[in-house]
C-alpha atoms as a PDB file:
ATOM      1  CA  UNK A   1       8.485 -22.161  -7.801  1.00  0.00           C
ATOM      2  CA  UNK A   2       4.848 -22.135  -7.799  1.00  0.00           C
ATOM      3  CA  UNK A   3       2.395 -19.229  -7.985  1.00  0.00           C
ATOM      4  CA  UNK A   4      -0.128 -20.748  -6.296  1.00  0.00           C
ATOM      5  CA  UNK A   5      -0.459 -22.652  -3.362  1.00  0.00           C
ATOM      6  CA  UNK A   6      -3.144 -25.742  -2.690  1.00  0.00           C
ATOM      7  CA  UNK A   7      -4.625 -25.564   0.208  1.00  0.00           C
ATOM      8  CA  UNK A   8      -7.814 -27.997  -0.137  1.00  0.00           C
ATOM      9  CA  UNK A   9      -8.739 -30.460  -2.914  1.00  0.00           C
ATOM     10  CA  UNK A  10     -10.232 -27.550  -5.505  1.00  0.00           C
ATOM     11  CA  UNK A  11      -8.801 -24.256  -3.155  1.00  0.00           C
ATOM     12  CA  UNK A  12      -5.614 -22.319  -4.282  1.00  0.00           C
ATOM     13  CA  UNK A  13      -4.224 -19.372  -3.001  1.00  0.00           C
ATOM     14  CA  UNK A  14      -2.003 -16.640  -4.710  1.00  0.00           C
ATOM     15  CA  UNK A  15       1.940 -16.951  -3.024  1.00  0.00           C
ATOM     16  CA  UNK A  16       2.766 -13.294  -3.577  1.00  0.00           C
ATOM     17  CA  UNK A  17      -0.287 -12.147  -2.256  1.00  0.00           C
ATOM     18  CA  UNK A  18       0.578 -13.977   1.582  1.00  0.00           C
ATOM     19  CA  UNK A  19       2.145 -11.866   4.111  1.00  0.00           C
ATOM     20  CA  UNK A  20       2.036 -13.636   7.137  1.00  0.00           C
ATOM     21  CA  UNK A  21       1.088 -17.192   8.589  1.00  0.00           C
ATOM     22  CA  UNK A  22       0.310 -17.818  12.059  1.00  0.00           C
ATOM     23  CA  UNK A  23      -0.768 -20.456  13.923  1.00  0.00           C
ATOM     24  CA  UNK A  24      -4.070 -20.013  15.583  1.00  0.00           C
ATOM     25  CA  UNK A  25      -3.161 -20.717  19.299  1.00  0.00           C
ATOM     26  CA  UNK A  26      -1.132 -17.759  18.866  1.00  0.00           C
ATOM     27  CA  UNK A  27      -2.580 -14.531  20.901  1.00  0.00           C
ATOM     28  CA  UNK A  28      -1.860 -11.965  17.447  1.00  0.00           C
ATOM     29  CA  UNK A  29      -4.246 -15.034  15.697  1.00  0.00           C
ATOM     30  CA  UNK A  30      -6.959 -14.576  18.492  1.00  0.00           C
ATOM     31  CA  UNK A  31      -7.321 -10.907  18.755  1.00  0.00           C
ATOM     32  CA  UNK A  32      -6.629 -11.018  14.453  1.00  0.00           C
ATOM     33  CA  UNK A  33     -10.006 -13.092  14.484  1.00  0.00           C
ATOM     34  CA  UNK A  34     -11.923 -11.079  16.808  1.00  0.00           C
ATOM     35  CA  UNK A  35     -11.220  -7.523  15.025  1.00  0.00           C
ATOM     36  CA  UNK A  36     -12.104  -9.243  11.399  1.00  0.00           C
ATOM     37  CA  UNK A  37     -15.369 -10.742  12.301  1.00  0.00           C
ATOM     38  CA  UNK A  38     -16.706  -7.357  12.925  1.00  0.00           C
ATOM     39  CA  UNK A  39     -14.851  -5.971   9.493  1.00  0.00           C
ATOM     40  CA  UNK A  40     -16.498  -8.852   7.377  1.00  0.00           C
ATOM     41  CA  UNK A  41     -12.564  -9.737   5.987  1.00  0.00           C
ATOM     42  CA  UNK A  42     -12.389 -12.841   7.921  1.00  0.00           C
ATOM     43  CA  UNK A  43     -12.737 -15.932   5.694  1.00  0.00           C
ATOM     44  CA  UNK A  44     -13.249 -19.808   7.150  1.00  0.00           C
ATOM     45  CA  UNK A  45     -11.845 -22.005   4.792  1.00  0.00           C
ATOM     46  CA  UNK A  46     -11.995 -25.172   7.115  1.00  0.00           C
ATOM     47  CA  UNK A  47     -14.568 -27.094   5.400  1.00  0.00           C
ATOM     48  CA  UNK A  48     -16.079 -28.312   8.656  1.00  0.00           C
ATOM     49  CA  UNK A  49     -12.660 -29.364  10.243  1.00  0.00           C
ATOM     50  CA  UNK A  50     -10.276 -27.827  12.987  1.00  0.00           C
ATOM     51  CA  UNK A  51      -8.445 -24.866  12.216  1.00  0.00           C
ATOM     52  CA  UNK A  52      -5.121 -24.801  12.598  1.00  0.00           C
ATOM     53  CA  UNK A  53      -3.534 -21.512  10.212  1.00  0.00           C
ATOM     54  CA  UNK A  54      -4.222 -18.581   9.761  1.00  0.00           C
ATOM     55  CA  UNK A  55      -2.927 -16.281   6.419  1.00  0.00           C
ATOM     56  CA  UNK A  56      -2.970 -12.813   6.200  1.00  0.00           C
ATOM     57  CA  UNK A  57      -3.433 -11.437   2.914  1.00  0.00           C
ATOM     58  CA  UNK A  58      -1.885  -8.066   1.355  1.00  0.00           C
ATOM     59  CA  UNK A  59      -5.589  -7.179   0.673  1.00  0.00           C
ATOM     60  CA  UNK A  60      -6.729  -7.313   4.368  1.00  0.00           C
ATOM     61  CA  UNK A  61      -8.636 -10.538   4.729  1.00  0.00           C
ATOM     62  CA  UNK A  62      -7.688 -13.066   6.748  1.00  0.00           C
ATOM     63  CA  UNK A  63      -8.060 -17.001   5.940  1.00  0.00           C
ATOM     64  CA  UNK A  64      -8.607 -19.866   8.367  1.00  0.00           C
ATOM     65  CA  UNK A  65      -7.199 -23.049   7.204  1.00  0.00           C
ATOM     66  CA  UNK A  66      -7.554 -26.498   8.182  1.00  0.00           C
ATOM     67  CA  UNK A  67      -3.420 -26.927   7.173  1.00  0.00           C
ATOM     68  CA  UNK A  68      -0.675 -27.153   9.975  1.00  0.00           C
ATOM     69  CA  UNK A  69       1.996 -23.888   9.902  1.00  0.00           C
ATOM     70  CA  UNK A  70       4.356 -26.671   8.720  1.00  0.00           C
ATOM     71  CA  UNK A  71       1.996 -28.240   6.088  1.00  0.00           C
ATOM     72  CA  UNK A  72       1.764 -24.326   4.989  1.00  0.00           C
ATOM     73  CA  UNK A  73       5.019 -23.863   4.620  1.00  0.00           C
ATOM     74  CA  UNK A  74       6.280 -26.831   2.525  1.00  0.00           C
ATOM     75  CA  UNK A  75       3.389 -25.989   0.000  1.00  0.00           C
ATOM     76  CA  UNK A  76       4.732 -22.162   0.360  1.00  0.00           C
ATOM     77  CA  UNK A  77       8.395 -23.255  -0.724  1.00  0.00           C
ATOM     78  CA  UNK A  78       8.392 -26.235  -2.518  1.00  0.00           C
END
């Protein structure tokens, strides 16, 4: 298994460090977004396109991805 995961061409993410993933339509991803904007933790890692996931890291910060949940998960447990 993988330590890291890819989530864009040249953007990699630490596997241990992931505690949740939602999917953004979800309400817990909407009211997630609106707290973090104001706490500066929020990170946009879209590169322009839709987002689609959201991960919540043990660290606080939480990163918006242009991935599907199931896209996400292969790359988690493959």
């Amino acid at each position: 298994m993988k330590q890291v995961i890819k989530i864009s061409k040249n953007l990699f993410i630490p596997r241990n460090r992931i505690i949740a993933i939602l999917p953004v339509s979800s309400t817990v991803a909407r009211r997630l977004r609106g707290m973090n904007k104001v706490d500066g933790r929020i990170v946009n890692m879209t590169f322009g396109e839709e987002s689609k996931t959201i991960l919540i890291m043990d660290s606080g910060h939480v990163f918006v991805i242009a991935k599907t949940l199931e896209e996400v998960d292969e790359a988690l447990w493959s």
